[in-house]
N, C-alpha and C. Protein backbone atom coordinates (compact mmCIF):
# COMPACT_ATOMS: atom_id res chain seq x y z
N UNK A 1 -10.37 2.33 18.46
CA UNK A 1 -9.95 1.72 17.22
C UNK A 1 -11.17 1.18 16.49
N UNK A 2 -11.28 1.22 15.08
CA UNK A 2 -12.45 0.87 14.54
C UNK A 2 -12.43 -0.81 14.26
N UNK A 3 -13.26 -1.30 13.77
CA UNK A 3 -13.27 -2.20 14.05
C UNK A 3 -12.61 -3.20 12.69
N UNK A 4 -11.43 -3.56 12.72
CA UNK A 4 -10.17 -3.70 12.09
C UNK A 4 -10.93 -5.09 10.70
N UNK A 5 -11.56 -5.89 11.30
CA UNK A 5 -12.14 -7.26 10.92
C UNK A 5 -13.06 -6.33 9.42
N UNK A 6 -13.84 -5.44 9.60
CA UNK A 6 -14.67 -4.99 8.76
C UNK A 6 -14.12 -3.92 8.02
N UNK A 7 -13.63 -4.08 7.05
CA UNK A 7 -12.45 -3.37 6.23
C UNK A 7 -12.94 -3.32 5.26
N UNK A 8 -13.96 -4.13 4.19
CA UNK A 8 -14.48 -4.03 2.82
C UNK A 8 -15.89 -2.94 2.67
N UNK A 9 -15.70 -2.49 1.84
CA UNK A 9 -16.86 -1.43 1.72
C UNK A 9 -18.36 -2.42 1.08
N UNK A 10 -18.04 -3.64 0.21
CA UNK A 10 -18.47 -4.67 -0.29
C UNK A 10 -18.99 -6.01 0.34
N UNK A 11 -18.10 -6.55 0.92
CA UNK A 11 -18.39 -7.77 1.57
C UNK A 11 -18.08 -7.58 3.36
N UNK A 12 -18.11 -8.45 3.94
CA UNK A 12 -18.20 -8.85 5.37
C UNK A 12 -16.73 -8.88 5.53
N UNK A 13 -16.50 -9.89 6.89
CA UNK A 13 -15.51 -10.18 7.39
C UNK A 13 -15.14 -11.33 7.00
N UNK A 14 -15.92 -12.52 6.54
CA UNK A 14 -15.45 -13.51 6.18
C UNK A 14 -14.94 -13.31 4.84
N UNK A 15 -16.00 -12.39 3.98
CA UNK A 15 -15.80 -12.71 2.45
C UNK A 15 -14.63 -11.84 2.40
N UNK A 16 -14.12 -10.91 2.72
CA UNK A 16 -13.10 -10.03 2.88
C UNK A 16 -11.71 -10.60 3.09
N UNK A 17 -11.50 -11.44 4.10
CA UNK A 17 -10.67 -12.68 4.55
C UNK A 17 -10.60 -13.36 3.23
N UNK A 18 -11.61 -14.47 2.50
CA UNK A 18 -11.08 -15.38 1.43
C UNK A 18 -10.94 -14.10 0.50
N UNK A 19 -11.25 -13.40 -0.19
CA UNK A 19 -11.11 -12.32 -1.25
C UNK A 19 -9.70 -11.85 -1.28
N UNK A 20 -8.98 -11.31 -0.29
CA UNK A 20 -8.10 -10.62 0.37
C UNK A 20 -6.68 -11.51 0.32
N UNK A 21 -7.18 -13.03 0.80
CA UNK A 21 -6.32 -14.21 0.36
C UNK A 21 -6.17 -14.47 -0.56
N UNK A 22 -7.21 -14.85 -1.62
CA UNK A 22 -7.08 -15.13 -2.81
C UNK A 22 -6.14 -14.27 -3.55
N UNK A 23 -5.93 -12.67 -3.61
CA UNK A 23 -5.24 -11.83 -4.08
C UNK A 23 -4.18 -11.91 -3.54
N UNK A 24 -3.88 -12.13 -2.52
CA UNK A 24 -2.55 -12.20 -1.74
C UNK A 24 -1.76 -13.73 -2.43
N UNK A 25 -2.48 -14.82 -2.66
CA UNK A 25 -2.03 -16.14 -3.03
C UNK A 25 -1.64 -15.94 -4.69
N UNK A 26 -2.67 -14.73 -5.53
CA UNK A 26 -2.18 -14.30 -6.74
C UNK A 26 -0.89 -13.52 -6.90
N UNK A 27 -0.83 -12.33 -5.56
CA UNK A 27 0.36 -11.61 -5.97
C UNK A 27 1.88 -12.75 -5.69
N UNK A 28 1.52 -13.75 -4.90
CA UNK A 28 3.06 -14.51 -4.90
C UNK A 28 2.77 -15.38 -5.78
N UNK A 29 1.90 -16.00 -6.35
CA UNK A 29 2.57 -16.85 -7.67
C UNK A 29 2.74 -15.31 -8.75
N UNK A 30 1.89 -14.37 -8.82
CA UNK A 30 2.77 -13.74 -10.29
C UNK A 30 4.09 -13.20 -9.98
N UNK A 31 4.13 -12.94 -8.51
CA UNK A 31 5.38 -12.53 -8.12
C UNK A 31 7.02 -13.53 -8.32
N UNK A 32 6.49 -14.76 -8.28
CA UNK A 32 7.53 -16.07 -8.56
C UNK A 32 7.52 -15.86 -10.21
N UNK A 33 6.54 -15.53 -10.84
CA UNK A 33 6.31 -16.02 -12.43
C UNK A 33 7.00 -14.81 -12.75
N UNK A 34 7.35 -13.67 -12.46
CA UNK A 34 7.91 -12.46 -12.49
C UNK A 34 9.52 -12.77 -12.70
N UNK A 35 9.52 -13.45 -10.91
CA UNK A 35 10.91 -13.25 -10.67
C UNK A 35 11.04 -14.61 -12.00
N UNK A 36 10.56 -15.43 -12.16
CA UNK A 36 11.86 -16.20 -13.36
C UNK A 36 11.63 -15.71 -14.20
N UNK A 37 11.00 -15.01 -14.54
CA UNK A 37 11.24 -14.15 -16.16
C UNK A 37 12.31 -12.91 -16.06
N UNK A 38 12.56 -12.93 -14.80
CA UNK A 38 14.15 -12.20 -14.65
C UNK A 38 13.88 -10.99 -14.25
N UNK A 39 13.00 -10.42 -13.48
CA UNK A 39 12.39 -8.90 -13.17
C UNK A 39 12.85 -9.21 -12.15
N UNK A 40 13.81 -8.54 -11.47
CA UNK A 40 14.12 -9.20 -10.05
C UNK A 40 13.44 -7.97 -9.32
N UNK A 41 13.49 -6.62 -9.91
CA UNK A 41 12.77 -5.50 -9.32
C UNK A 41 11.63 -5.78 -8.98
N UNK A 42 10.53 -5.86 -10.05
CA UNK A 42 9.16 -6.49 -10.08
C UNK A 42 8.85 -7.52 -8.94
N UNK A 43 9.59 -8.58 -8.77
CA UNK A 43 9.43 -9.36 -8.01
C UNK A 43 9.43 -9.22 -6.65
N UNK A 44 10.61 -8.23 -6.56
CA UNK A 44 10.51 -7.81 -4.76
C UNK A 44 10.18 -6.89 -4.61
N UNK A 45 9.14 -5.76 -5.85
CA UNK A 45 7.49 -5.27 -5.51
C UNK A 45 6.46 -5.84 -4.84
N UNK A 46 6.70 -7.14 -5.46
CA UNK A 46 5.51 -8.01 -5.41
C UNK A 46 5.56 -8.73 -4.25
N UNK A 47 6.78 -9.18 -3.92
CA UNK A 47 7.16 -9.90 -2.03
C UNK A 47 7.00 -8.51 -0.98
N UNK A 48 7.00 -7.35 -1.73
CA UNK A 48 7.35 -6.74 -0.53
C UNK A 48 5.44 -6.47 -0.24
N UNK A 49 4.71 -6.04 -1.17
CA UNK A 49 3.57 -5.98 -1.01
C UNK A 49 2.93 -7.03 0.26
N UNK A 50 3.46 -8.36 -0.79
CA UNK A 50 2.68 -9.51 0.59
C UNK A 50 3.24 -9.34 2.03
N UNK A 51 4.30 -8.77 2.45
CA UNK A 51 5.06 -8.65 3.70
C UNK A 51 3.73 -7.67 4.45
N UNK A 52 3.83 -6.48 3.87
CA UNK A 52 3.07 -5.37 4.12
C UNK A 52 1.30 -6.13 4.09
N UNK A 53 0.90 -6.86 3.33
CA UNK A 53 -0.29 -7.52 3.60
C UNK A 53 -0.61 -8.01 4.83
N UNK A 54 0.65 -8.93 4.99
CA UNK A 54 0.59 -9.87 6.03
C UNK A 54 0.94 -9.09 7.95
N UNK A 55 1.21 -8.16 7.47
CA UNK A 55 1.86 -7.34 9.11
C UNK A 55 0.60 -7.70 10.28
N UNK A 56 -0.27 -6.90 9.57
CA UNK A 56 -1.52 -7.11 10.59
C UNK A 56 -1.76 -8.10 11.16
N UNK A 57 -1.57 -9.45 10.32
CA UNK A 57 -2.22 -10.33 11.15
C UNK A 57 -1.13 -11.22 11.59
N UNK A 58 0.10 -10.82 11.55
CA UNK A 58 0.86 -11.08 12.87
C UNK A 58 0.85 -10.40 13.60
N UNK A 59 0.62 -9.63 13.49
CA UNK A 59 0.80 -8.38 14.89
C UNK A 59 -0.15 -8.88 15.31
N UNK A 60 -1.47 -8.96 14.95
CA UNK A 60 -2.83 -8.98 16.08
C UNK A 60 -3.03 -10.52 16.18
N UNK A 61 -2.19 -11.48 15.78
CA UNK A 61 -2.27 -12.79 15.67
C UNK A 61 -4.02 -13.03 15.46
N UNK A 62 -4.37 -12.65 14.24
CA UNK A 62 -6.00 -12.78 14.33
C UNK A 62 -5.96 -12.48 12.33
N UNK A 63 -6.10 -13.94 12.04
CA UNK A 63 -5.76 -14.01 10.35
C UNK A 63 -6.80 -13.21 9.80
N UNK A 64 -8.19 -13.05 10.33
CA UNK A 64 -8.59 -12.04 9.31
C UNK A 64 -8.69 -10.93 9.29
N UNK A 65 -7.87 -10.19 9.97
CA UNK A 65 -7.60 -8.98 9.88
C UNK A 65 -6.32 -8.31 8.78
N UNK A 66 -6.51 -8.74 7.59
CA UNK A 66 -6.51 -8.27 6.33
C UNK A 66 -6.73 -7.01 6.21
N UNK A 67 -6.12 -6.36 5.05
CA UNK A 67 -6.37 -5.30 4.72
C UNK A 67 -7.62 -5.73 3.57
N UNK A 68 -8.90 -4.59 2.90
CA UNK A 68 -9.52 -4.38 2.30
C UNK A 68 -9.48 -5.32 0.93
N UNK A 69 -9.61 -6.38 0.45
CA UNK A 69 -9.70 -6.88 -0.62
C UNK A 69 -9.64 -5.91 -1.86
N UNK A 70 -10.42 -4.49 -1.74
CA UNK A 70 -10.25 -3.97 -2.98
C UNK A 70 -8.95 -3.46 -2.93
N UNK A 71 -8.04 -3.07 -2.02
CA UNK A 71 -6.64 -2.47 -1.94
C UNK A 71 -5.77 -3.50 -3.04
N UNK A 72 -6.38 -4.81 -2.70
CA UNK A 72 -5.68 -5.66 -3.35
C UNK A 72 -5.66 -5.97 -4.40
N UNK A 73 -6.94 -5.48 -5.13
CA UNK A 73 -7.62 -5.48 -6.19
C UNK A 73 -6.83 -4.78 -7.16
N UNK A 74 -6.50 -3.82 -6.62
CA UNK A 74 -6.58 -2.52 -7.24
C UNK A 74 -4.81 -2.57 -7.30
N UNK A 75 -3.87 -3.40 -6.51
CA UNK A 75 -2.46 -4.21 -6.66
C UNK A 75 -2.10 -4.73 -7.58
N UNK A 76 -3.13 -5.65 -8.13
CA UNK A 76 -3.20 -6.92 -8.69
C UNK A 76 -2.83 -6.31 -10.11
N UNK A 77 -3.25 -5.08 -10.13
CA UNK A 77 -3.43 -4.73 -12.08
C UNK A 77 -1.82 -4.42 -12.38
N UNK A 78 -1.22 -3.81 -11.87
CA UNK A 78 0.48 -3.46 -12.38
C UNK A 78 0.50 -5.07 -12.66
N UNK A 79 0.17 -5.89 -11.59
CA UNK A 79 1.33 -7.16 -11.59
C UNK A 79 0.80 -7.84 -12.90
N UNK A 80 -0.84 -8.04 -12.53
CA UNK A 80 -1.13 -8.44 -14.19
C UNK A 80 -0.39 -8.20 -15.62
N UNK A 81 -0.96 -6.89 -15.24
CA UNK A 81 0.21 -6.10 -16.98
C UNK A 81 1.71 -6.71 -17.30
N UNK A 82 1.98 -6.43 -15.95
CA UNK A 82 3.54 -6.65 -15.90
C UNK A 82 4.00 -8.15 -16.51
N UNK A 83 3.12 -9.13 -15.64
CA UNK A 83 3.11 -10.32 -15.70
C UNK A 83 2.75 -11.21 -17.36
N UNK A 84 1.74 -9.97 -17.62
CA UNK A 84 1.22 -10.51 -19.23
C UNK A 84 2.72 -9.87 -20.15
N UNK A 85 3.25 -9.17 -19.92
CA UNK A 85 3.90 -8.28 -20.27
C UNK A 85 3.71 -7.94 -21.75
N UNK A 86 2.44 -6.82 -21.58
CA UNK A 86 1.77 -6.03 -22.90
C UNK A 86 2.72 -4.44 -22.61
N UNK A 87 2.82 -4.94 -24.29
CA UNK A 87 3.93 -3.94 -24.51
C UNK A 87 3.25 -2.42 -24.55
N UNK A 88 2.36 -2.01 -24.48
CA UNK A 88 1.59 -0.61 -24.69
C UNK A 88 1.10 -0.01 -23.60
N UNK A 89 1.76 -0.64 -22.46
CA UNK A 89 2.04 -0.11 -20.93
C UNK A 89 4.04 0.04 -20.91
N UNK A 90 3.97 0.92 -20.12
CA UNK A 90 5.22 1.55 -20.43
C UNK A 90 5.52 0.65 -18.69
N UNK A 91 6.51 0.39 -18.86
CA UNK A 91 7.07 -0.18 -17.29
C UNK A 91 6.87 0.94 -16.46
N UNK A 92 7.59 2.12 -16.53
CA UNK A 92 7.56 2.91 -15.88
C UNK A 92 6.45 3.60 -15.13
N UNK A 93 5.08 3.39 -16.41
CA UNK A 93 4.33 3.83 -16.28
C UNK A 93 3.38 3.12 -14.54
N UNK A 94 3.55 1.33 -14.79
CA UNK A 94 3.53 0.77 -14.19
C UNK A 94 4.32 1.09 -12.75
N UNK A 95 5.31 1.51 -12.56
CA UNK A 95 6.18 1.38 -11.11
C UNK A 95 5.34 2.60 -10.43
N UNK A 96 4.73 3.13 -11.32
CA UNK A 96 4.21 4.56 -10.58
C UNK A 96 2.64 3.81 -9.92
N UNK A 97 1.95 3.56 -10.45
CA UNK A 97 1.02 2.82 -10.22
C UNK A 97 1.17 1.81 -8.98
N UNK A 98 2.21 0.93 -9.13
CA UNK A 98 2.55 0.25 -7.97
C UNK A 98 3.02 1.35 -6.43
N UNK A 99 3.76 2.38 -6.90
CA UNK A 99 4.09 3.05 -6.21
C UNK A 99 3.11 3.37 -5.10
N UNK A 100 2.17 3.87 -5.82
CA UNK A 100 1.08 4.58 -5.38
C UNK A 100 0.21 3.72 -4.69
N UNK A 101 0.38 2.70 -5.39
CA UNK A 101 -0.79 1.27 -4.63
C UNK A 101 -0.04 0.87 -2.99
N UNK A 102 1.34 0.75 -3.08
CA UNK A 102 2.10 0.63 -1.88
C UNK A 102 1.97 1.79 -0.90
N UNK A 103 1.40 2.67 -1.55
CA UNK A 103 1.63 3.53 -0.79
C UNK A 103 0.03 3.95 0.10
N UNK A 104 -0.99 3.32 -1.08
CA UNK A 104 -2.10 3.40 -0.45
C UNK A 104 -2.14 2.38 0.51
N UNK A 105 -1.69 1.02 0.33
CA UNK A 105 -1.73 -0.16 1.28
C UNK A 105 -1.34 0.37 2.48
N UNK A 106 -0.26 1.39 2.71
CA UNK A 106 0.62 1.68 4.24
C UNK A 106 -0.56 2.61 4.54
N UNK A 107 -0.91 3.54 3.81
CA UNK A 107 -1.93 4.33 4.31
C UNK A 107 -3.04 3.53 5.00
N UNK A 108 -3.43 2.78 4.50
CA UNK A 108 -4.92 1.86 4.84
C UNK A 108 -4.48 1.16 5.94
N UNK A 109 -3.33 0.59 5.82
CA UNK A 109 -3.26 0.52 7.27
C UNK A 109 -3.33 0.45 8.31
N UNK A 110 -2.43 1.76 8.44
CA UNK A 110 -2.29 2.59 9.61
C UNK A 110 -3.65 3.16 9.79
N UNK A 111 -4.43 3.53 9.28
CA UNK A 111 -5.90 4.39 9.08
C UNK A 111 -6.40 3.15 10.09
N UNK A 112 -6.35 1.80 9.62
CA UNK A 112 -7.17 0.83 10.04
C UNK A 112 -7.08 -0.25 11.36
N UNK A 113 -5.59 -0.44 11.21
CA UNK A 113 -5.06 -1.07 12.28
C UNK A 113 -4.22 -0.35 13.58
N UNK A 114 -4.30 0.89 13.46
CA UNK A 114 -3.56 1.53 14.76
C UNK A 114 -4.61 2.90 14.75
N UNK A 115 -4.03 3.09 15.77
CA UNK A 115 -4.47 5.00 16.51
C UNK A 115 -4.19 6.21 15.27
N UNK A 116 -3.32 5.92 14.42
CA UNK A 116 -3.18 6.82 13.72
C UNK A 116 -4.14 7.05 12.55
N UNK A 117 -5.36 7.84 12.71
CA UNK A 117 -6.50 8.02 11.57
C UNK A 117 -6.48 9.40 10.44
N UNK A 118 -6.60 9.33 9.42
CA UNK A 118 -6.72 10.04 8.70
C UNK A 118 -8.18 10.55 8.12
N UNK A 119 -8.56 11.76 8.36
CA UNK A 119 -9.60 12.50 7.79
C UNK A 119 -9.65 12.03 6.06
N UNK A 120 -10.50 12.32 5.43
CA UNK A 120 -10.65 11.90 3.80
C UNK A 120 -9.71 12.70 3.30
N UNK A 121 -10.01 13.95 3.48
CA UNK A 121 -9.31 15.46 2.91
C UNK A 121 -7.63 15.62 2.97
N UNK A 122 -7.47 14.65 4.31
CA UNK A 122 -5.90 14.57 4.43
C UNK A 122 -5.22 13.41 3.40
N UNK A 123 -6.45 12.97 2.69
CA UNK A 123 -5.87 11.51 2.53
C UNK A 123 -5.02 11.70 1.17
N UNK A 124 -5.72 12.66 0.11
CA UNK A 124 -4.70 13.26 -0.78
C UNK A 124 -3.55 13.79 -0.67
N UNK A 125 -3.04 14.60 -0.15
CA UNK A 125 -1.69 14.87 0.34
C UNK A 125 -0.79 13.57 1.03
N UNK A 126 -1.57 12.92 1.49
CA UNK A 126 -0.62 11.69 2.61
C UNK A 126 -0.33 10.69 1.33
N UNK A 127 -1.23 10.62 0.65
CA UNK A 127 -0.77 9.14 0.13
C UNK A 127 -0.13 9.95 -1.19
N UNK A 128 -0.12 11.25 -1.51
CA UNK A 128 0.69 11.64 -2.65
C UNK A 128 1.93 11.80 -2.10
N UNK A 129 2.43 12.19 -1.17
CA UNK A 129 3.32 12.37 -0.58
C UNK A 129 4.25 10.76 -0.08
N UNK A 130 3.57 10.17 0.38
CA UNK A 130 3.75 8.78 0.71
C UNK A 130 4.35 7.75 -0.55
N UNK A 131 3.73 8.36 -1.89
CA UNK A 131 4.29 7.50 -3.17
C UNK A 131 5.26 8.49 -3.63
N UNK A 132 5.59 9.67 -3.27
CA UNK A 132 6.92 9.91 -3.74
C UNK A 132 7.69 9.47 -3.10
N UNK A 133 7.31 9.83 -1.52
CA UNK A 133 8.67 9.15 -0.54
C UNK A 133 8.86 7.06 -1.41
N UNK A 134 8.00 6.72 -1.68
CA UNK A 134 8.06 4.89 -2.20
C UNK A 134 9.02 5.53 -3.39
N UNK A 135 8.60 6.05 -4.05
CA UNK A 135 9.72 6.63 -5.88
C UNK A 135 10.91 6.66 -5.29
N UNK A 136 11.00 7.55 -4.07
CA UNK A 136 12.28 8.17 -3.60
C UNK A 136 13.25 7.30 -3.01
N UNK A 137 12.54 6.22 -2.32
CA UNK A 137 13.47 5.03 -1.69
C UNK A 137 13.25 4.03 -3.10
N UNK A 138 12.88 3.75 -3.75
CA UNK A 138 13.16 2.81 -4.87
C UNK A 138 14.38 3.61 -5.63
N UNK A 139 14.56 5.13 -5.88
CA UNK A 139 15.69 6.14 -6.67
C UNK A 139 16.81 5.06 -6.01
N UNK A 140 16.91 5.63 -4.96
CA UNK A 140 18.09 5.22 -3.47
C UNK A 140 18.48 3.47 -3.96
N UNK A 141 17.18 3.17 -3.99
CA UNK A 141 17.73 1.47 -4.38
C UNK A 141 18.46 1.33 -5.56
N UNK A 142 18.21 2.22 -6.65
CA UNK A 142 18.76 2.21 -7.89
C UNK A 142 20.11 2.64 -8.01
N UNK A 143 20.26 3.62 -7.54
CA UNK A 143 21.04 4.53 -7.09
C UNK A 143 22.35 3.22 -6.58
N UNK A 144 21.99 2.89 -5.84
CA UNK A 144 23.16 2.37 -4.98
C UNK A 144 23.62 0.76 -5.76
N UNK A 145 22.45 0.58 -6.39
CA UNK A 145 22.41 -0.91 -7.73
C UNK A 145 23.72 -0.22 -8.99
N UNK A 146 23.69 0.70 -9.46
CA UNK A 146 24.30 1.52 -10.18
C UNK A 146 25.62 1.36 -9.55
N UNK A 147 25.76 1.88 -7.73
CA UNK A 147 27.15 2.25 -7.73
C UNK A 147 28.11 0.41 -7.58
N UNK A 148 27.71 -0.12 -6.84
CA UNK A 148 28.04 -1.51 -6.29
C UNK A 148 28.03 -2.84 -7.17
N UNK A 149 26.51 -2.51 -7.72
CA UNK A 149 26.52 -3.81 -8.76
C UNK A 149 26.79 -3.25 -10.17
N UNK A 150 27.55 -2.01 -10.41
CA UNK A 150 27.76 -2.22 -11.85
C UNK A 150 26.68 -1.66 -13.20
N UNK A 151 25.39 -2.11 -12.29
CA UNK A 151 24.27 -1.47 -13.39
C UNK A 151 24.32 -0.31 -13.58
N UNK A 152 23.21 -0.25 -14.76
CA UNK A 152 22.72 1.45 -15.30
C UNK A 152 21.05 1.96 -15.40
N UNK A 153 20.84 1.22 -14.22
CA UNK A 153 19.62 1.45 -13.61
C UNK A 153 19.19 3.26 -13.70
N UNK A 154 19.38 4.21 -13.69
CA UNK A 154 19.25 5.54 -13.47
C UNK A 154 19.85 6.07 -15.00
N UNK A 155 19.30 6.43 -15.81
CA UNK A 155 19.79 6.59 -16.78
C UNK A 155 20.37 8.26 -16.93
N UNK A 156 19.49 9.49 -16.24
CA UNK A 156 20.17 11.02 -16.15
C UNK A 156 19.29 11.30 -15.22
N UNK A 157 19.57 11.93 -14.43
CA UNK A 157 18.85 13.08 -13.27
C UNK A 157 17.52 13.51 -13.77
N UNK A 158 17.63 14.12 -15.79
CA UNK A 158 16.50 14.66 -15.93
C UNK A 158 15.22 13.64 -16.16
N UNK A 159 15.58 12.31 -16.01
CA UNK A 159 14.92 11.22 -16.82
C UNK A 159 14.27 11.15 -15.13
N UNK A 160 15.11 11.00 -13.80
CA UNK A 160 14.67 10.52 -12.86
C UNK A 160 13.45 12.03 -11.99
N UNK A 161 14.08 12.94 -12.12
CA UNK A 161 13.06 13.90 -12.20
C UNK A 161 11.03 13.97 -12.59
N UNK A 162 11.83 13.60 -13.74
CA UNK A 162 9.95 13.05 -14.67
C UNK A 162 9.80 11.74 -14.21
N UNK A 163 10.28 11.16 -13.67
CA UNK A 163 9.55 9.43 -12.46
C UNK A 163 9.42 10.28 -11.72
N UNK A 164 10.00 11.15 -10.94
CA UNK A 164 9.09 11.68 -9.22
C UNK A 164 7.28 12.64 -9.92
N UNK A 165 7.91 12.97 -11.02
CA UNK A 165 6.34 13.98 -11.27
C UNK A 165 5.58 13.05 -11.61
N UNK A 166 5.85 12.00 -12.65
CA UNK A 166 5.15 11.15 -12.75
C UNK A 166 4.51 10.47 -11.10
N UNK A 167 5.01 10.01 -10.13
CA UNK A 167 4.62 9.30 -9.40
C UNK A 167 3.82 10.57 -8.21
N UNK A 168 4.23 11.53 -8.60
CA UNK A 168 3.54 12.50 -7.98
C UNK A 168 1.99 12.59 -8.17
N UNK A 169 1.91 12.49 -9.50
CA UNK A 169 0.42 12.47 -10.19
C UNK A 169 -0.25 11.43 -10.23
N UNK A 170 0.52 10.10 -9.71
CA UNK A 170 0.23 8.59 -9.63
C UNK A 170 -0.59 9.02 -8.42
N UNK A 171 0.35 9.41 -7.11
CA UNK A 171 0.11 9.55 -5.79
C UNK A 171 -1.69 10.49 -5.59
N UNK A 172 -1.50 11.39 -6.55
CA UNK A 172 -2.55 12.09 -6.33
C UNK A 172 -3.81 11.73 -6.38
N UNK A 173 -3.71 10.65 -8.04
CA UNK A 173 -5.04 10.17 -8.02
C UNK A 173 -5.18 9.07 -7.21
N UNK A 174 -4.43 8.65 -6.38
CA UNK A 174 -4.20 7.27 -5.76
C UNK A 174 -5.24 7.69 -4.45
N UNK A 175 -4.41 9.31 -3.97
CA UNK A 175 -4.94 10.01 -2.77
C UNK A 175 -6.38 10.04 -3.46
N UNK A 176 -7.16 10.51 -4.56
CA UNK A 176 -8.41 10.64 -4.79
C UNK A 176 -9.34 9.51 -4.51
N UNK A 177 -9.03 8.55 -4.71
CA UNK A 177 -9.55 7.29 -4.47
C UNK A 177 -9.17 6.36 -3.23
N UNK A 178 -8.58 7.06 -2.22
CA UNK A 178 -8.37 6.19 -0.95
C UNK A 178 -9.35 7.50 -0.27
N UNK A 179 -9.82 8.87 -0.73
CA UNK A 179 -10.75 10.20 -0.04
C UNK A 179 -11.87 9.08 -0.32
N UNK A 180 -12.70 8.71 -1.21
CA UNK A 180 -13.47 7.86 -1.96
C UNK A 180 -13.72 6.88 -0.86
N UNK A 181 -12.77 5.95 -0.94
CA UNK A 181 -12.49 4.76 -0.09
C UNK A 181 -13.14 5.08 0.96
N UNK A 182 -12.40 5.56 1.41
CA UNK A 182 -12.89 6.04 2.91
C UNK A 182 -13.83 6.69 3.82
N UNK A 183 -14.14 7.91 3.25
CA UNK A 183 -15.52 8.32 3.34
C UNK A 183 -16.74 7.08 3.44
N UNK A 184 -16.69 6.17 2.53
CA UNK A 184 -17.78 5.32 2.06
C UNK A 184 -17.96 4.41 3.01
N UNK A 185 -16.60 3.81 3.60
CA UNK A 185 -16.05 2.87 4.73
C UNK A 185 -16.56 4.04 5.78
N UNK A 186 -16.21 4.74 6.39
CA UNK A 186 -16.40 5.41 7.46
C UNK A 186 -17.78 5.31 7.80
N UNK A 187 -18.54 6.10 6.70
CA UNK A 187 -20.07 6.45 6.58
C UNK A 187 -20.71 5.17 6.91
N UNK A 188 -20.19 3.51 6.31
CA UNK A 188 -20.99 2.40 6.49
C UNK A 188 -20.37 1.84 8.11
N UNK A 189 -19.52 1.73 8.10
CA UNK A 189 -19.26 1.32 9.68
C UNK A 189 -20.16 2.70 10.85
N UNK A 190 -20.31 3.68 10.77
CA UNK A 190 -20.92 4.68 11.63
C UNK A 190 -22.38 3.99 11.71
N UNK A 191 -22.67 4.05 10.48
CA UNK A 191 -24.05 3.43 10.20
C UNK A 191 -24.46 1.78 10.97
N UNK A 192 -23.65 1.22 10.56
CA UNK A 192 -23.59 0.04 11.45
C UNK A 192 -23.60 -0.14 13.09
N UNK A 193 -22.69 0.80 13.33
CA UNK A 193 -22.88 1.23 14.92
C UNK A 193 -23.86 1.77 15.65
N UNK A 194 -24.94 2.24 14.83
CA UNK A 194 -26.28 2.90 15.81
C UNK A 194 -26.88 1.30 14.93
């Protein structure tokens, strides 16, 4: 297993830890400032993110084992937008983005905190694939909001169609930049080891 503590391509283990927090302490207040402005979706984007932040370091009971500060970084911008709520970002446009960011977080992960490693080259396909399956269980959430609570969350098949391509192309460049990520991380931890 690599060595879980050294996760930033940028900073150390300590600075990685406060960086990593700090973003994590941002996504739940914009995530509260969300939910009372009545996004209840948005909001349990934004709780579910910190859940998924926080796994690691219950599991390894060892707080700084955080995921990558820039993962978080790179989180932070849907919620911003969302949070400023500038109208010349399309929501939608946004859920894809988040999509993809959730989807890079599970990737990074698993890459980082368990046995299961991913080559760079695989990393496009996994995490494009990974943010449709996130589109596909958010559909399902809608889907079932529609039948039970009444809403009109899903507006036609052909509308929900163009969200999976959309998040398809989210996923892709998401995968381009976790190949990026990683390589760079790999190359500096190898380096570190001799």
């Amino acid at each position: 297993m690599k060595d879980y503590l050294q996760t930033s391509n940028v900073f150390g283990k300590k600075a990685n830890t406060a960086l990593s927090a700090v973003f994590a302490l941002y996504l739940l207040a914009n995530s509260f400032n969300i939910l009372f402005d009545g996004a209840l979706t948005w909001s349990l984007y934004g709780f579910t993110v910190l859940v998924l932040v926080f796994v690691p370091p219950v599991v390894f009971l060892e707080p700084k084992a955080l995921v990558p500060f820039e993962i978080l970084a790179l989180l932070a911008v849907p919620f911003t937008i969302k949070g400023m709520e500038l109208g010349f970002v399309a929501s939608n446009t946004l859920n894809y983005i988040t999509a993809a960011g959730i989807a890079l977080l599970v990737v990074t992960e698993l890459d980082t905190f368990t046995s299961f490693k991913t080559t760079p080259a695989f990393a496009v396909p996994l995490v494009s694939v990974t943010t449709v399956a996130v589109s596909g269980i958010w559909a399902v959430a809608r889907w079932l909001s529609d039948i039970y609570l009444q809403t009109s969350l899903i507006v036609s098949e052909h509308a929900l169609m163009w969200e999976f391509a959309s998040a398809l192309l989210a996923g892709i460049i998401a995968g381009f930049a976790f190949n990026i990520y990683f390589k760079r991380r790999d190359r500096r931890l190898k380096n570190e080891a001799f």
